[in-house]
Protein backbone atom coordinates (compact mmCIF):
# COMPACT_ATOMS: atom_id res chain seq x y z
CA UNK A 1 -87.61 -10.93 -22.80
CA UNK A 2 -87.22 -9.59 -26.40
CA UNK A 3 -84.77 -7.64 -28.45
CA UNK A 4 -87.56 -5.12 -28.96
CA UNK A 5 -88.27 -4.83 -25.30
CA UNK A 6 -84.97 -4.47 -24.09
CA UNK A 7 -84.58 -1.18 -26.51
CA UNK A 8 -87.54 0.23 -25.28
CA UNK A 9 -86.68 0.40 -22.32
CA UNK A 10 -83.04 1.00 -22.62
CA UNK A 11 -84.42 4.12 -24.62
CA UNK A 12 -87.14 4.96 -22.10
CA UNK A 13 -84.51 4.77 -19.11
CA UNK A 14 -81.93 6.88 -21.25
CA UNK A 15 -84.13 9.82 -22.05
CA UNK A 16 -85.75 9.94 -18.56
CA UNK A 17 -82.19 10.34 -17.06
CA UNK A 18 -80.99 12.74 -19.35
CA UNK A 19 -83.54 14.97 -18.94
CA UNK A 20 -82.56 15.35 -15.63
CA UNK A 21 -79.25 15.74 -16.64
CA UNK A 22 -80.04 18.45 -18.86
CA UNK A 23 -82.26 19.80 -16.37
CA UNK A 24 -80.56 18.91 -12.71
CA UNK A 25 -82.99 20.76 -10.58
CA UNK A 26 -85.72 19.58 -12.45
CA UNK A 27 -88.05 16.76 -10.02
CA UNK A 28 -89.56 14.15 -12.24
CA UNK A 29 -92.59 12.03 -10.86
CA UNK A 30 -93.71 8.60 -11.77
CA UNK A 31 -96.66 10.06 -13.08
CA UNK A 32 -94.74 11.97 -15.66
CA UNK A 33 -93.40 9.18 -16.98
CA UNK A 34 -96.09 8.10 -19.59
CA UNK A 35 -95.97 11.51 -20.93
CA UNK A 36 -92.15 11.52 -20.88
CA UNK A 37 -92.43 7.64 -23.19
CA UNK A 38 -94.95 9.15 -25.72
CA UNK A 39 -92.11 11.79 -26.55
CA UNK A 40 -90.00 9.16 -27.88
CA UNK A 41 -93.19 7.05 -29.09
CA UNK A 42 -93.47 4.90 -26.74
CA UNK A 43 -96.47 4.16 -25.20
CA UNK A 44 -96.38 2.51 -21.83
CA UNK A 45 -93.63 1.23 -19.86
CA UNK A 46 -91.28 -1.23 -20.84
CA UNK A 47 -89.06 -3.15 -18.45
CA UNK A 48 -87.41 -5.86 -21.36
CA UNK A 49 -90.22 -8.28 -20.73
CA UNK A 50 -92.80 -6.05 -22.28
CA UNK A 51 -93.26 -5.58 -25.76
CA UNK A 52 -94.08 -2.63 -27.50
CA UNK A 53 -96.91 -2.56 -30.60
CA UNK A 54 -94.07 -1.58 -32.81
CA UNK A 55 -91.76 -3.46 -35.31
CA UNK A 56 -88.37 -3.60 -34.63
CA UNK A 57 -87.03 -1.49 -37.17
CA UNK A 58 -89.53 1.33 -34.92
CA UNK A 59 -88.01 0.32 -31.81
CA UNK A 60 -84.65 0.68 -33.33
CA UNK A 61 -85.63 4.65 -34.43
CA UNK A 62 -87.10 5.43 -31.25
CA UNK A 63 -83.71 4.01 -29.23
CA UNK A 64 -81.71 6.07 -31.80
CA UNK A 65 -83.90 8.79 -31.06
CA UNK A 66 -82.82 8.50 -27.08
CA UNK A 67 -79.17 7.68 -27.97
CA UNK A 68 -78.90 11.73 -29.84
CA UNK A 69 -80.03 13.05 -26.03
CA UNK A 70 -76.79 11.66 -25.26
CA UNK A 71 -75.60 14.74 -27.25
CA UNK A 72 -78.04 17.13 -26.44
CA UNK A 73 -77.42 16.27 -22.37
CA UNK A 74 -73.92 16.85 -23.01
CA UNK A 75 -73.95 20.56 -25.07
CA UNK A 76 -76.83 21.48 -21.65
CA UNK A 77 -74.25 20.57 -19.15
CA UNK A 78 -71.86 22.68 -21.16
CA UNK A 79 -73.49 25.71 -21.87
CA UNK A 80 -75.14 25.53 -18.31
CA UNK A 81 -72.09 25.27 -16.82
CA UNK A 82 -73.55 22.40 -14.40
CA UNK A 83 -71.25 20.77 -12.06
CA UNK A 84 -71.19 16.87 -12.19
CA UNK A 85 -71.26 16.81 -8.46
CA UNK A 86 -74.91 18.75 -8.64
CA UNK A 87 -77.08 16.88 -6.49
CA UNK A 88 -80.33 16.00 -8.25
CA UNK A 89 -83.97 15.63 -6.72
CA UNK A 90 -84.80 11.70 -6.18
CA UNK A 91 -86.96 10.48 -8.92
CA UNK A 92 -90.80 9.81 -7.32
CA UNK A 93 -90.29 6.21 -8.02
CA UNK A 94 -90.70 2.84 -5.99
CA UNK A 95 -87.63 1.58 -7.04
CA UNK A 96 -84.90 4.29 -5.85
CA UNK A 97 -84.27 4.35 -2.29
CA UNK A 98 -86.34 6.84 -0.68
CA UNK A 99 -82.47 7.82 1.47
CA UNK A 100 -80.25 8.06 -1.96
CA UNK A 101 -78.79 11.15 -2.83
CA UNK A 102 -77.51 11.34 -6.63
CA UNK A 103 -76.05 13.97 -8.54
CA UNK A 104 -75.48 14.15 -12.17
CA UNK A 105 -71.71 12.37 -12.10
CA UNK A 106 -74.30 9.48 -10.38
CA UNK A 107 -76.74 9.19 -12.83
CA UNK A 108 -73.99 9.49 -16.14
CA UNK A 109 -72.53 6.46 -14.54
CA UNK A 110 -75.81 4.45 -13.51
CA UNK A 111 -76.67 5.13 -17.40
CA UNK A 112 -73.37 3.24 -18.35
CA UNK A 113 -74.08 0.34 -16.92
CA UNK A 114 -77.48 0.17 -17.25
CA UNK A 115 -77.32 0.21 -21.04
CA UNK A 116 -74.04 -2.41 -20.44
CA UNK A 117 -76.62 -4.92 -18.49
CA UNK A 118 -79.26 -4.65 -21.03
CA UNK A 119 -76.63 -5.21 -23.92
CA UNK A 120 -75.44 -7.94 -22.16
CA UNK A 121 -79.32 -9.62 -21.81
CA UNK A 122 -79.54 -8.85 -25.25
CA UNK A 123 -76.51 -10.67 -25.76
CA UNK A 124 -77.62 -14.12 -24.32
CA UNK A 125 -80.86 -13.34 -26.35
CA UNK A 126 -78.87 -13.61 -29.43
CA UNK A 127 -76.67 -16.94 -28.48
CA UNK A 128 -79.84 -18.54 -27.53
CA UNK A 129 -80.46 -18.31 -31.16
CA UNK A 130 -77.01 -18.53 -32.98
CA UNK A 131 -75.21 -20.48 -30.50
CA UNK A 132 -72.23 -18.42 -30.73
CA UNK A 133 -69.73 -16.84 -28.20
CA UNK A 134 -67.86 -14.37 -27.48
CA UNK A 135 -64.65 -15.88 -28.80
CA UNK A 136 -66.29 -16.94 -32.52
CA UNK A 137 -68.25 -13.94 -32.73
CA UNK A 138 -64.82 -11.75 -31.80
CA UNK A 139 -62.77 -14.24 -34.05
CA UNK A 140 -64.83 -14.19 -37.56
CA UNK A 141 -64.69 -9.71 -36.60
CA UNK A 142 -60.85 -10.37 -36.94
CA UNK A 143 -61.37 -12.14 -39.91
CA UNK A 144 -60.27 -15.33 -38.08
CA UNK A 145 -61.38 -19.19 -38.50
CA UNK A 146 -63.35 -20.31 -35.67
CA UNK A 147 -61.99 -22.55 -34.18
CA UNK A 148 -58.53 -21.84 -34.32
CA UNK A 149 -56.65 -24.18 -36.96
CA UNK A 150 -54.64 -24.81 -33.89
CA UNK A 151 -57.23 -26.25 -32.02
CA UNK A 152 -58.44 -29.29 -34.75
């Protein structure tokens, strides 16, 4: 698991979800996925484990690049007037449940917390390196000592 990887596919799942959002009746296949990756320049699938054959800084463009659909998704729902309660065709995936029925509310939400999970892998990626927590890292923010002069 990499940095790199985890923003590739954070940016890969983010795009692919708002363009149903943007487009609710629209049904997206597996097979368009590929297509829907080079858009963002990406090429292949990336699940956090895989890396792409980019530098970071690249990685970091193309995730930006996803992140302005957040925008774009929003001004569509807008002007097209689409409820959040519009159900949505199920992805042709294996990994949704073949029974689910989502709507666009759904998927908003499922993109909240998906981005939250991979922050949070990202997360133990970094203190695996720097050793900090949560507590230092929100401390020294504050302008803080870590640890607290209280504590020695």
């Amino acid at each position: 698991m990499s940095i790199a990887g985890l923003l590739a596919h954070a940016a890969q799942v983010l795009n692919g979800w708002l363009l149903q959002v943007k487009e609710p009746e629209r049904y997206i296949d597996e097979e368009e996925y590929p297509t829907i990756n080079d858009g963002l320049g990406l090429d292949g699938m990336f699940d956090g484990s895989a890396v792409p054959d980019l530098d970071i800084a690249e990685v970091v463009v193309i995730f930006e690049k996803s992140i302005a659909e957040i925008e774009l998704a929003r001004q569509a729902v807008a002007v097209n007037g689409t409820d959040l309660g519009t159900v949505v065709p199920m992805p042709g995936n294996p990994w949704m449940p073949k029974d689910f029925v989502m709507n666009v509310r759904w998927i908003l939400c499922h993109l909240t917390t998906e981005i939250a999970r991979h922050a949070g892998h990202a997360d133990i990626i970094r203190e695996s390196i720097d050793g900090a927590i949560s507590y230092q890292l929100n401390a020294q923010a504050d302008g803080q000592p870590w640890p607290p002069a209280e504590w020695s």
